[in-house]
Every structure is written in structure tokens, then in C-alpha cells.
C-alpha atoms as a PDB file:
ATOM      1  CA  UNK A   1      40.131 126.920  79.140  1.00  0.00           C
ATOM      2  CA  UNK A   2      43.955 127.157  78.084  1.00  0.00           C
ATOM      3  CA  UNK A   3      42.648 124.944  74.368  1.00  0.00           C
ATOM      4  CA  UNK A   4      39.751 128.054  74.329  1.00  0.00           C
ATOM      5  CA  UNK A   5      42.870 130.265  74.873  1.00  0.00           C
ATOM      6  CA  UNK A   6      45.405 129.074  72.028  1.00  0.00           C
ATOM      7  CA  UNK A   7      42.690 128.913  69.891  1.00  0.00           C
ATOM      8  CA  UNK A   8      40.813 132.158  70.098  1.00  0.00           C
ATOM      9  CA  UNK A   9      44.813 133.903  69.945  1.00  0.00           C
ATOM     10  CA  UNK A  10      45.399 131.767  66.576  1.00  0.00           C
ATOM     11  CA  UNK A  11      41.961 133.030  65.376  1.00  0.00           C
ATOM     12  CA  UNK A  12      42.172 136.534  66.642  1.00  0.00           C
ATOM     13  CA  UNK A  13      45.781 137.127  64.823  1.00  0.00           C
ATOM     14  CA  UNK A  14      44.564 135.636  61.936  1.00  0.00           C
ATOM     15  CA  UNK A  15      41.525 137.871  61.839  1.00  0.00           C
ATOM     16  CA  UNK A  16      43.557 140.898  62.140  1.00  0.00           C
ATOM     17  CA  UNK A  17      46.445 140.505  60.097  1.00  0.00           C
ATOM     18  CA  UNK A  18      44.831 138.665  57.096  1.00  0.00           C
ATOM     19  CA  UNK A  19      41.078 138.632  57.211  1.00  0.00           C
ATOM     20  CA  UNK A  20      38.999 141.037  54.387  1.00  0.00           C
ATOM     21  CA  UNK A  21      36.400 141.446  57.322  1.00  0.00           C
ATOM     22  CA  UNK A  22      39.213 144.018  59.130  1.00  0.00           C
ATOM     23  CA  UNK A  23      40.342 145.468  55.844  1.00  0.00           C
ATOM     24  CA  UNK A  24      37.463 148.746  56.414  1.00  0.00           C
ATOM     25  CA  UNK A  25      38.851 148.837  59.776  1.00  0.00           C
ATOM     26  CA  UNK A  26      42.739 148.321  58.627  1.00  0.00           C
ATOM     27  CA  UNK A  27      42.370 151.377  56.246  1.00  0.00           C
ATOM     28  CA  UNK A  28      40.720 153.764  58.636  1.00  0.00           C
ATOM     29  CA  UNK A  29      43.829 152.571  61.147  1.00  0.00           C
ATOM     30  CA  UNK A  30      46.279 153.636  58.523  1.00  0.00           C
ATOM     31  CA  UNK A  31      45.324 156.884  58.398  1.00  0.00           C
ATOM     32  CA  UNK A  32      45.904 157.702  61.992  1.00  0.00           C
ATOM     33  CA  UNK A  33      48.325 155.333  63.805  1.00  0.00           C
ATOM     34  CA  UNK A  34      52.006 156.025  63.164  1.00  0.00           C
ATOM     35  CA  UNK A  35      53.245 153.236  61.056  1.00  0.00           C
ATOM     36  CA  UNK A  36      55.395 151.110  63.110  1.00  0.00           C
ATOM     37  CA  UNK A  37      52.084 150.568  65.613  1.00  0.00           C
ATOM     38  CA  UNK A  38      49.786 150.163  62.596  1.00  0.00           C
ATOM     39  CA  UNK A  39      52.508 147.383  61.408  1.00  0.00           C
ATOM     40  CA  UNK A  40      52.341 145.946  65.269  1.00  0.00           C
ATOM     41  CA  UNK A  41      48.964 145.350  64.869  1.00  0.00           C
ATOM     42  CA  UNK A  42      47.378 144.492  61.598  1.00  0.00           C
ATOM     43  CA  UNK A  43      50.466 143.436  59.603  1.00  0.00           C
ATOM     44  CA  UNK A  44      53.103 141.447  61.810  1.00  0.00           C
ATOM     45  CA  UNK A  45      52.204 138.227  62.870  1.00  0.00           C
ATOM     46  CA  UNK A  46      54.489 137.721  65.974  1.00  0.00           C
ATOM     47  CA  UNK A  47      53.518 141.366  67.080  1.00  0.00           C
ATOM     48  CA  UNK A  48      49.148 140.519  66.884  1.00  0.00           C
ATOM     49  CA  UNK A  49      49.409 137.523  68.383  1.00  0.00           C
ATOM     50  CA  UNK A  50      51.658 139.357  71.635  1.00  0.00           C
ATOM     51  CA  UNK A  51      48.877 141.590  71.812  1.00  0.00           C
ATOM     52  CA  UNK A  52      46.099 139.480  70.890  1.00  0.00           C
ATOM     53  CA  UNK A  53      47.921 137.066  73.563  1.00  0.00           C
ATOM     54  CA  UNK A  54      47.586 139.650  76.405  1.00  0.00           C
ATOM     55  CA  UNK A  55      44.052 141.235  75.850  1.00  0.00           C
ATOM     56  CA  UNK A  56      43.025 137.382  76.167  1.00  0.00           C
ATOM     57  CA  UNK A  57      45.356 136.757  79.178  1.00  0.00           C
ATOM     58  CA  UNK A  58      43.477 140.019  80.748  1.00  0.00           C
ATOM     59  CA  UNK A  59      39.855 139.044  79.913  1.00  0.00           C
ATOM     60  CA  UNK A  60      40.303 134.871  80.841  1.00  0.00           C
ATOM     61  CA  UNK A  61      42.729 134.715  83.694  1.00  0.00           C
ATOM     62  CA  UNK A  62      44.675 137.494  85.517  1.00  0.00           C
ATOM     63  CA  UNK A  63      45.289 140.957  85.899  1.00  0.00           C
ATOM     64  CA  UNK A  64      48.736 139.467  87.494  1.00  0.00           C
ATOM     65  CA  UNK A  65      51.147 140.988  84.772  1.00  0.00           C
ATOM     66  CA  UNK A  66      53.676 138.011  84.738  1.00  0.00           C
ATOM     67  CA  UNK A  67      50.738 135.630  83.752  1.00  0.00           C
ATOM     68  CA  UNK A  68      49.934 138.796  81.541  1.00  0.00           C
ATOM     69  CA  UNK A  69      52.919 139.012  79.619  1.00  0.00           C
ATOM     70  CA  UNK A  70      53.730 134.892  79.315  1.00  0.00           C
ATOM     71  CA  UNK A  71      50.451 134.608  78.006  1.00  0.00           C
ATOM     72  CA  UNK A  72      51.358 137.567  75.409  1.00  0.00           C
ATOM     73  CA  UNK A  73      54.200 135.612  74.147  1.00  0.00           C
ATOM     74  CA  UNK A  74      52.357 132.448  74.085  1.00  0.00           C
ATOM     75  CA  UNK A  75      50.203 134.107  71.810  1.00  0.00           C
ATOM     76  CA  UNK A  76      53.592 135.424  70.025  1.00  0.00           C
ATOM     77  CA  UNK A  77      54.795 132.088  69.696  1.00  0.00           C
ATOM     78  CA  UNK A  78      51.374 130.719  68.379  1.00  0.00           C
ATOM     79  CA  UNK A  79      50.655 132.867  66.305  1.00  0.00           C
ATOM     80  CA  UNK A  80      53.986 132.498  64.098  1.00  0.00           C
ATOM     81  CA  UNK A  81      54.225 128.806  64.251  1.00  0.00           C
ATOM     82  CA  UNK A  82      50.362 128.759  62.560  1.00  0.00           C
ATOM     83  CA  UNK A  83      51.330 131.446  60.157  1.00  0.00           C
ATOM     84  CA  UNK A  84      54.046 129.565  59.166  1.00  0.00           C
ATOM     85  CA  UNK A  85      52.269 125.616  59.708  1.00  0.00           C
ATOM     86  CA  UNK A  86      49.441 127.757  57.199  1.00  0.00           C
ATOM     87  CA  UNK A  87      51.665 128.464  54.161  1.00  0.00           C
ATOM     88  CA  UNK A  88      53.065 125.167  54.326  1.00  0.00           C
ATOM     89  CA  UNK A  89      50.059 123.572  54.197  1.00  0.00           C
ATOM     90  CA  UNK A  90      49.171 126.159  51.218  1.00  0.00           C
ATOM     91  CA  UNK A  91      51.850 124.846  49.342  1.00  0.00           C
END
């Protein structure tokens, strides 16, 4: 479950920050969030994956909101590190 977890909050923050698939969706966005929460979600890696990290945390294991928000910066932390274990590999 917690391998399902990491995996789906890599997947899910790489979806929405770099993925063409989200690009209709990341344009429509734009035109109605204020900036700094468009940013939060579709352009900032460590900011997705905190939010990608607790909508997972809330649909696999708890409504409890400590487990809630460690699991949001699990996905933080996650989320960076394979952004950043990604471009070195691209290099």
C-alpha cells in the first residue's frame, strides 16, 4: 500500500506539472485561478506533490489530519527528489 502510495504521488505530480495530457486543462486553469494557486498546482513541483500527497493520504488511509498532512509532505519530499533524480538522469 505505502509503494502504491509513493508511486501514484511521483506519477500524479508528474502528470500535473509536466504532462501535455493536462496542458487543455492547465490553460483553462490559468484563466481563472489567481496565479500564485495556479503556480501551486500545475507548475511547482514541491507544491503538487504536497497536494497530490494529501488527496492520496485522504482517499488510501485517514481522514486523521496529522497522517493527512505527513503524508502531504511525503509527497513534497518525493516529488522534488524525482524531479530532480529525472533531470539528472536526462543529462
Amino acid at each position: 500500500m505505502i509503494l502504491l502510495f509513493l508511486l501514484a504521488v511521483v506519477g500524479m505530480t508528474h502528470i500535473l506539472v509536466d504532462s501535455e495530457i493536462i496542458e487543455p486543462v492547465d490553460g483553462w486553469a490559468k484563466t481563472w485561478m489567481p496565479a500564485r494557486v495556479h503556480h501551486a498546482l500545475f507548475e511547482c513541483y514541491q507544491c503538487s506533490g504536497f497536494w497530490c500527497g494529501v488527496f492520496l493520504a485522504l482517499m488510501m488511509f485517514s481522514f486523521h489530519p496529522c497522517i493527512v498532512f505527513a503524508c502531504g509532505c511525503a509527497g513534497s519530499f518525493l516529488a522534488d527528489f524525482s524531479e530532480t533524480a529525472f533531470k539528472y538522469l536526462e543529462r
